[in-house]
PDB file of N, CA and C in Angstrom:
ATOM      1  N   UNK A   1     154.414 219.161 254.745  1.00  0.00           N
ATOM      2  CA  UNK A   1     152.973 219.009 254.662  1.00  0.00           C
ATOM      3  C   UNK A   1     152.548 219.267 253.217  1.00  0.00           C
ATOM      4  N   UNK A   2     151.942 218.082 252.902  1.00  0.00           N
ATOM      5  CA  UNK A   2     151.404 218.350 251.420  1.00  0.00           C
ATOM      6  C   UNK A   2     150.207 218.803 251.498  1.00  0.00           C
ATOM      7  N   UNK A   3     149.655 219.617 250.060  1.00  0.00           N
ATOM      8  CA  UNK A   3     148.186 220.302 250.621  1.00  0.00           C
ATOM      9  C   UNK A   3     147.451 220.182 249.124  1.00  0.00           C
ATOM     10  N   UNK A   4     146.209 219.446 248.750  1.00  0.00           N
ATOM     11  CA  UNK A   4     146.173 219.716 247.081  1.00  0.00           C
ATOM     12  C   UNK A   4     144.780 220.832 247.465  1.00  0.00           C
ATOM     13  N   UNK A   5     144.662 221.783 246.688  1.00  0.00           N
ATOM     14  CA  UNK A   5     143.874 222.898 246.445  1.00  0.00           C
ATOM     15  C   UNK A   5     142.587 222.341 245.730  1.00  0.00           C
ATOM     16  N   UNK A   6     141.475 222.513 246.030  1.00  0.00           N
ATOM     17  CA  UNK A   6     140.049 221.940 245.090  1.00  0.00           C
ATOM     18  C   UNK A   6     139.157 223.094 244.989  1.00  0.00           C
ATOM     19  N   UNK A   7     138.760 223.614 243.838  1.00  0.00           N
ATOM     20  CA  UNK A   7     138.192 224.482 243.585  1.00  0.00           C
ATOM     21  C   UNK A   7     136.685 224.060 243.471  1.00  0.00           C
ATOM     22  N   UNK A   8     135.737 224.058 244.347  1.00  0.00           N
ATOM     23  CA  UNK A   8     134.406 223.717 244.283  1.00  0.00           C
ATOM     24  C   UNK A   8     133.459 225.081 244.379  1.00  0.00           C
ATOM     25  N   UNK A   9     132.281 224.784 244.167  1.00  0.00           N
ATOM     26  CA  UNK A   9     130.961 225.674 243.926  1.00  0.00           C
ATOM     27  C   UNK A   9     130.612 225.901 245.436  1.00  0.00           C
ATOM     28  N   UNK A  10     129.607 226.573 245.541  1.00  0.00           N
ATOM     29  CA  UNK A  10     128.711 227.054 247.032  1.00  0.00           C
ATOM     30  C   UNK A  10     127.863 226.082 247.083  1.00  0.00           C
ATOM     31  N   UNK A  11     127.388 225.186 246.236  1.00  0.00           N
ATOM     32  CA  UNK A  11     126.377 223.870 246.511  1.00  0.00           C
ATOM     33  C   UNK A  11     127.613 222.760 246.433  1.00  0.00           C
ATOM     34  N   UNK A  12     128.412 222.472 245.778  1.00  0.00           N
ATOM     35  CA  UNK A  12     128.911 221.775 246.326  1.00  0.00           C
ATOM     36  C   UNK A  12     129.428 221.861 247.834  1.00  0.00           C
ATOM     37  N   UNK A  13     130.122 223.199 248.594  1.00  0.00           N
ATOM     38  CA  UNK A  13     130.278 223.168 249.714  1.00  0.00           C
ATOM     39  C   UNK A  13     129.428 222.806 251.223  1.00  0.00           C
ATOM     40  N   UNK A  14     128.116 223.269 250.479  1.00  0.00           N
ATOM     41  CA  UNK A  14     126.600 222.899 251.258  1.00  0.00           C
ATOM     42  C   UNK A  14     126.665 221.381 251.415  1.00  0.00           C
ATOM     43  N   UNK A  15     126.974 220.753 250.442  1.00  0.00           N
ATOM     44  CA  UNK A  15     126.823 219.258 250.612  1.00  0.00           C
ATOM     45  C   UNK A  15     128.299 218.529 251.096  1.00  0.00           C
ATOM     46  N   UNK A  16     128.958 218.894 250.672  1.00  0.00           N
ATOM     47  CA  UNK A  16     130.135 218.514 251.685  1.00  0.00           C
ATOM     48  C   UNK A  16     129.696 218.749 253.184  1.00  0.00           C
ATOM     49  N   UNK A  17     129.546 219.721 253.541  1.00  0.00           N
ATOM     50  CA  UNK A  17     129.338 220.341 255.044  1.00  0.00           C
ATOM     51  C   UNK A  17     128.742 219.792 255.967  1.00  0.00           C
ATOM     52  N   UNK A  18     127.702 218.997 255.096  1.00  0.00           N
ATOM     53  CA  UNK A  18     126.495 218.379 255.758  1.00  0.00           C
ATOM     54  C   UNK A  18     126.863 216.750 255.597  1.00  0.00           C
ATOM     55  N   UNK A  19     127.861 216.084 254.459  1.00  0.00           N
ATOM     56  CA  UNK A  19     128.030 214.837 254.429  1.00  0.00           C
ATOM     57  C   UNK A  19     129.393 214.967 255.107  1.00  0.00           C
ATOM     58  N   UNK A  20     130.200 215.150 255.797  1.00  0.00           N
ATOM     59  CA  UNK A  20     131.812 215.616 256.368  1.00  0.00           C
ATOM     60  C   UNK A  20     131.452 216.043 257.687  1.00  0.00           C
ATOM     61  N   UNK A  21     131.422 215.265 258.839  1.00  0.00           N
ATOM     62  CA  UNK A  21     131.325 215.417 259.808  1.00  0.00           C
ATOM     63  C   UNK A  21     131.958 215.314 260.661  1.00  0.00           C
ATOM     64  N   UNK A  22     132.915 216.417 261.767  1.00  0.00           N
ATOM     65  CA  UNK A  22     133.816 215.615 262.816  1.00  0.00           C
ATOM     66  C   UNK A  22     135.094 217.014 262.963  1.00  0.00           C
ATOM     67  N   UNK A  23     135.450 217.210 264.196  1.00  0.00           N
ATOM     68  CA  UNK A  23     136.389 218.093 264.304  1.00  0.00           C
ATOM     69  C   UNK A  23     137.593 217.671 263.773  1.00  0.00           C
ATOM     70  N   UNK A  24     137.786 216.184 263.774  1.00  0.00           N
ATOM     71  CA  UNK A  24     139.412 215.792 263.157  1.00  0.00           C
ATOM     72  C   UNK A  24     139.657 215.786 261.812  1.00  0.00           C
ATOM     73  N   UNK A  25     138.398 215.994 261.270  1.00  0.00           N
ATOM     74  CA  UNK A  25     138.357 215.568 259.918  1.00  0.00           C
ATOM     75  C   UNK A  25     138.129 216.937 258.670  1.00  0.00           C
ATOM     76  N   UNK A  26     137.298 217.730 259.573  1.00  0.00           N
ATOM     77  CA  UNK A  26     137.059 219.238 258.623  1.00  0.00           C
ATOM     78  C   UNK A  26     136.476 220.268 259.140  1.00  0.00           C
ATOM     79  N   UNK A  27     137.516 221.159 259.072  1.00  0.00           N
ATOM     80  CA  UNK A  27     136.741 222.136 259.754  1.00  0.00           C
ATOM     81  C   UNK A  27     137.133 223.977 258.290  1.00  0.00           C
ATOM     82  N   UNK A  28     136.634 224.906 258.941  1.00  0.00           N
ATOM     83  CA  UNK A  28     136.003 226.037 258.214  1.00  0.00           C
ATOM     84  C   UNK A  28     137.142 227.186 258.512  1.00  0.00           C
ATOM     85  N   UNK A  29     138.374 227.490 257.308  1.00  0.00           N
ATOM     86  CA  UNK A  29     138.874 228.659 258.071  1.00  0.00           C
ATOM     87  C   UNK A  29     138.793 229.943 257.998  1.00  0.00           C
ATOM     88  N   UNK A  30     139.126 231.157 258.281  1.00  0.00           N
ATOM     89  CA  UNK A  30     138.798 232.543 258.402  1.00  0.00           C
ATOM     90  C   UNK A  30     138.737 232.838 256.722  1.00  0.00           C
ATOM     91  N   UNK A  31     138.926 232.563 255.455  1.00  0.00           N
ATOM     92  CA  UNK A  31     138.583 232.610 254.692  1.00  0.00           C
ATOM     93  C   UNK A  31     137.713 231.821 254.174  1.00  0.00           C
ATOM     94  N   UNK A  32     136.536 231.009 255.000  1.00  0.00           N
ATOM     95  CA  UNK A  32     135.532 230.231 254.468  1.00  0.00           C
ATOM     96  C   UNK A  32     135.871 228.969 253.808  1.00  0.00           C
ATOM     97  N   UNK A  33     137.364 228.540 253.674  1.00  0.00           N
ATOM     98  CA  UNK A  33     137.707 227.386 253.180  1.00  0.00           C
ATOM     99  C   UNK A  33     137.699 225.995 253.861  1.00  0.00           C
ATOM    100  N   UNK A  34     137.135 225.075 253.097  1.00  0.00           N
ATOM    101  CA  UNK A  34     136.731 223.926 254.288  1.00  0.00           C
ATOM    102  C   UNK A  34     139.080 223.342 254.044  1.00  0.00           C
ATOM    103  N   UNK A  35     138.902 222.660 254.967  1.00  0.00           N
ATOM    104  CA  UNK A  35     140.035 221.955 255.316  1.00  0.00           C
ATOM    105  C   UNK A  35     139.617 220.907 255.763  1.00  0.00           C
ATOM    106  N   UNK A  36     140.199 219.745 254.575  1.00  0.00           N
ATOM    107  CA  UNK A  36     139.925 218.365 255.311  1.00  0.00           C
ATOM    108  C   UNK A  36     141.236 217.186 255.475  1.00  0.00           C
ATOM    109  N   UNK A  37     141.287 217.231 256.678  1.00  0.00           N
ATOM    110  CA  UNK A  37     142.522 215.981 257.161  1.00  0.00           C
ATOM    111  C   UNK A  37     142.163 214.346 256.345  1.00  0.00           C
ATOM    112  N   UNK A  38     143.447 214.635 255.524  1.00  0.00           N
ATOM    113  CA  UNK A  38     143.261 213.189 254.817  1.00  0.00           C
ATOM    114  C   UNK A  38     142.947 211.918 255.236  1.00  0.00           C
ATOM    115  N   UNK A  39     144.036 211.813 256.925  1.00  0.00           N
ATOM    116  CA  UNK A  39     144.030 210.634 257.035  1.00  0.00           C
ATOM    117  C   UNK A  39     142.297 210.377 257.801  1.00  0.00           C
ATOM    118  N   UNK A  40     141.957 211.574 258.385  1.00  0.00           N
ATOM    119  CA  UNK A  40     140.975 211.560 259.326  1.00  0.00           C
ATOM    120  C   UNK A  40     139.401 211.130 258.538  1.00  0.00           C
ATOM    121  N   UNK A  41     139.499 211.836 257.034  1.00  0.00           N
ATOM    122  CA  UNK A  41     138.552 211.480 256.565  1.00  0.00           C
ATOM    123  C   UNK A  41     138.554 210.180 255.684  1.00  0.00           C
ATOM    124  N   UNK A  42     140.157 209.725 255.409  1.00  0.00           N
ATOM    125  CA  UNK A  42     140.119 207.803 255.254  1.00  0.00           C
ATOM    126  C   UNK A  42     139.372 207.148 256.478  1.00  0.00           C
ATOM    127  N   UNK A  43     139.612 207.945 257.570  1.00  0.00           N
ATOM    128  CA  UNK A  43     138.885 206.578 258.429  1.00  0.00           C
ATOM    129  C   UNK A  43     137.583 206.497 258.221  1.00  0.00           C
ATOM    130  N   UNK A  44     137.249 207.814 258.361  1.00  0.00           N
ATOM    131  CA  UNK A  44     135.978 208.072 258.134  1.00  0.00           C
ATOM    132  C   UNK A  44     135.115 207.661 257.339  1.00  0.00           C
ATOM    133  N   UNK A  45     135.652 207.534 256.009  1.00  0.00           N
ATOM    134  CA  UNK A  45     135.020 206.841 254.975  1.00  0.00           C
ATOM    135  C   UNK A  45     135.137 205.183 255.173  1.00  0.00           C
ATOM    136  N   UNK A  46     136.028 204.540 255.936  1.00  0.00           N
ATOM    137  CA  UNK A  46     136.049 203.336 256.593  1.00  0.00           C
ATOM    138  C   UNK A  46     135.228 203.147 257.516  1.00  0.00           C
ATOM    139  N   UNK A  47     135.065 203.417 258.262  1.00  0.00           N
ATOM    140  CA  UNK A  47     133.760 203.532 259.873  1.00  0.00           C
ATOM    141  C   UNK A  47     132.529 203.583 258.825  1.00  0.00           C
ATOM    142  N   UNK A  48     132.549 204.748 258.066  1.00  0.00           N
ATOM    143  CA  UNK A  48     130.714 204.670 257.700  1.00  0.00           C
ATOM    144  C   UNK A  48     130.587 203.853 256.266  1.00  0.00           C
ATOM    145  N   UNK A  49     131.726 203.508 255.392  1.00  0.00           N
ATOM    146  CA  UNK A  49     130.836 202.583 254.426  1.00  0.00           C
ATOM    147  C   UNK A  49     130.601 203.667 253.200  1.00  0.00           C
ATOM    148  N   UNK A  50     130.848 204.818 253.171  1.00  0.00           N
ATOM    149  CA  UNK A  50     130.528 206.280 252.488  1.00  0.00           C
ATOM    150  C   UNK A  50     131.349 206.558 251.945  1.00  0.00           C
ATOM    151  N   UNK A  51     131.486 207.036 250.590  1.00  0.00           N
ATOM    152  CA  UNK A  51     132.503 208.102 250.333  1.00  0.00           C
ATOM    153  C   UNK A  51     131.916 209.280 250.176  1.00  0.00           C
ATOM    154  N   UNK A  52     131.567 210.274 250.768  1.00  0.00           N
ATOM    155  CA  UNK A  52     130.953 211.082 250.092  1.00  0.00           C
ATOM    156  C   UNK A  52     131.545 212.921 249.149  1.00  0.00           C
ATOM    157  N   UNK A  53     133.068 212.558 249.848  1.00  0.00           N
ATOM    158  CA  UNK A  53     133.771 213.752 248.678  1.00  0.00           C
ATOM    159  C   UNK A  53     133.831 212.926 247.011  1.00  0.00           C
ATOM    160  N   UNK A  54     133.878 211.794 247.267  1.00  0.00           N
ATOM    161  CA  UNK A  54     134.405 210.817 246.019  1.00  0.00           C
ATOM    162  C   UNK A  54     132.837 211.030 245.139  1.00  0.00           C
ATOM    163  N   UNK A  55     131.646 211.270 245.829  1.00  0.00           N
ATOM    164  CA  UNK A  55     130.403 211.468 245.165  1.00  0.00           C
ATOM    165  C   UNK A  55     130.664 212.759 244.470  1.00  0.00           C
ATOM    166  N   UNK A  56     130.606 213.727 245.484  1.00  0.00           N
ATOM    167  CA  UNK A  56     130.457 215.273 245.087  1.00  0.00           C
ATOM    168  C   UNK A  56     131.474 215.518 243.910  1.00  0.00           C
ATOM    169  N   UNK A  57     132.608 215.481 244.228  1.00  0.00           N
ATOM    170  CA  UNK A  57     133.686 215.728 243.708  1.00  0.00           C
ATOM    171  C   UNK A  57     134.054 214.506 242.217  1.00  0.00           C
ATOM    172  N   UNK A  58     134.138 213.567 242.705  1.00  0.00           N
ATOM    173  CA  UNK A  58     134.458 212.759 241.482  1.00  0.00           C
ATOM    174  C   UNK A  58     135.495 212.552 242.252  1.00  0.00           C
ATOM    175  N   UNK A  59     136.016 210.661 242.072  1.00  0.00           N
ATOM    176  CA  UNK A  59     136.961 210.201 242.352  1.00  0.00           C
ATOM    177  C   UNK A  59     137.845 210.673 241.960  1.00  0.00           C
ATOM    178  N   UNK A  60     138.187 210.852 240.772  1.00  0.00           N
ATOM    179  CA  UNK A  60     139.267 211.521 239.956  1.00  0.00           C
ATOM    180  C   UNK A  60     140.037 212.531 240.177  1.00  0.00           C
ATOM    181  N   UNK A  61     139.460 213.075 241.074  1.00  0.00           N
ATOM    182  CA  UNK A  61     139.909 214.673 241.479  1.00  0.00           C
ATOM    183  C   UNK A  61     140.872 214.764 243.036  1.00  0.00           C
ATOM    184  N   UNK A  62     140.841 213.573 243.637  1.00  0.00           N
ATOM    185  CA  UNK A  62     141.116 213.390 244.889  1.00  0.00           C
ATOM    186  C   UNK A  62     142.920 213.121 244.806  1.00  0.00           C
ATOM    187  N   UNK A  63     143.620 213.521 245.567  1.00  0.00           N
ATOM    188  CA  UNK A  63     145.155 212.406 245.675  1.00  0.00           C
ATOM    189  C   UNK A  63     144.923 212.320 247.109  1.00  0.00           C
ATOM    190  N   UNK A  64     145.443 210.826 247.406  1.00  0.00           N
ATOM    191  CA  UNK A  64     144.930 210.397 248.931  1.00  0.00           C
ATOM    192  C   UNK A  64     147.036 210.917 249.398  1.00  0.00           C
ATOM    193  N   UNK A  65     147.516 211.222 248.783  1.00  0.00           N
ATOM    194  CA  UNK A  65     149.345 211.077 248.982  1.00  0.00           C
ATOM    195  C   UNK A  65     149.570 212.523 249.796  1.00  0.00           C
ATOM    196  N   UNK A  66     148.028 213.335 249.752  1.00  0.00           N
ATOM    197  CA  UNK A  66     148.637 214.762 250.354  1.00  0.00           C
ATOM    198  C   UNK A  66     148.181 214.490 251.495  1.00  0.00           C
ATOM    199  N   UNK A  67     148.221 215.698 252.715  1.00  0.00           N
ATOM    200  CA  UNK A  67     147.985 215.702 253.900  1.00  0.00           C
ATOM    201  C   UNK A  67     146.674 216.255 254.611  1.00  0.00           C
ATOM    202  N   UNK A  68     146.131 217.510 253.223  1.00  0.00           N
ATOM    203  CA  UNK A  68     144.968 217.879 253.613  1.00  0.00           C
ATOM    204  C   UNK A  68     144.627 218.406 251.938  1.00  0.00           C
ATOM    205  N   UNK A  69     143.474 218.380 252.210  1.00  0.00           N
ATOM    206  CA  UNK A  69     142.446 219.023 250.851  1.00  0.00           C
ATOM    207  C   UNK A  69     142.065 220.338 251.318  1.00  0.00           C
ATOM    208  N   UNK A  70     142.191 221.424 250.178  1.00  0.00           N
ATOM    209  CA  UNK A  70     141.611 222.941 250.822  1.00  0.00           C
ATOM    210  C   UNK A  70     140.704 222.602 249.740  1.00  0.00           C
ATOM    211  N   UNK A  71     139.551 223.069 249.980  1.00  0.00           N
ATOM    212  CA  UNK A  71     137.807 223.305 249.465  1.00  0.00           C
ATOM    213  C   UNK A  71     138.287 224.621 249.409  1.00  0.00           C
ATOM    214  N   UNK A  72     137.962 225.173 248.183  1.00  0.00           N
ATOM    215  CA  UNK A  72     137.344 227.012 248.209  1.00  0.00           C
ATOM    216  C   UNK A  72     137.079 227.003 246.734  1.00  0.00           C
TER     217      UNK A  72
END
């Protein structure tokens, strides 16, 4: 399991939270870190037409090759 680490702000996490919707896709763990399933949030961004980590974050910052993104 690959995992890439993303170091974001408390407003950025606010807006992730609220644009990242879905149990398969991200959820919150006992250290407040979002966890988001790669493949779950490719679809996701397929179904709605959205990217919206690629907003917050910057494309640049993303590798689609891991398995999950840790937010903290």
């Amino acid at each position: 399991m690959k995992v890439q680490e993303i170091a974001i702000t408390g407003n950025q996490k606010k807006k992730i939270q609220k644009a990242v919707k879905g149990e398969a896709v991200i959820f919150e763990d006992e250290n407040g870190d979002l966890i988001i399933n790669v493949d779950g949030y490719l679809d996701l961004k397929d179904e709605k037409g959205k990217e919206p980590l690629e907003e917050i974050l910057g494309e640049e910052t993303l590798d689609y090759e891991v398995d999950f993104f840790v937010l903290n």
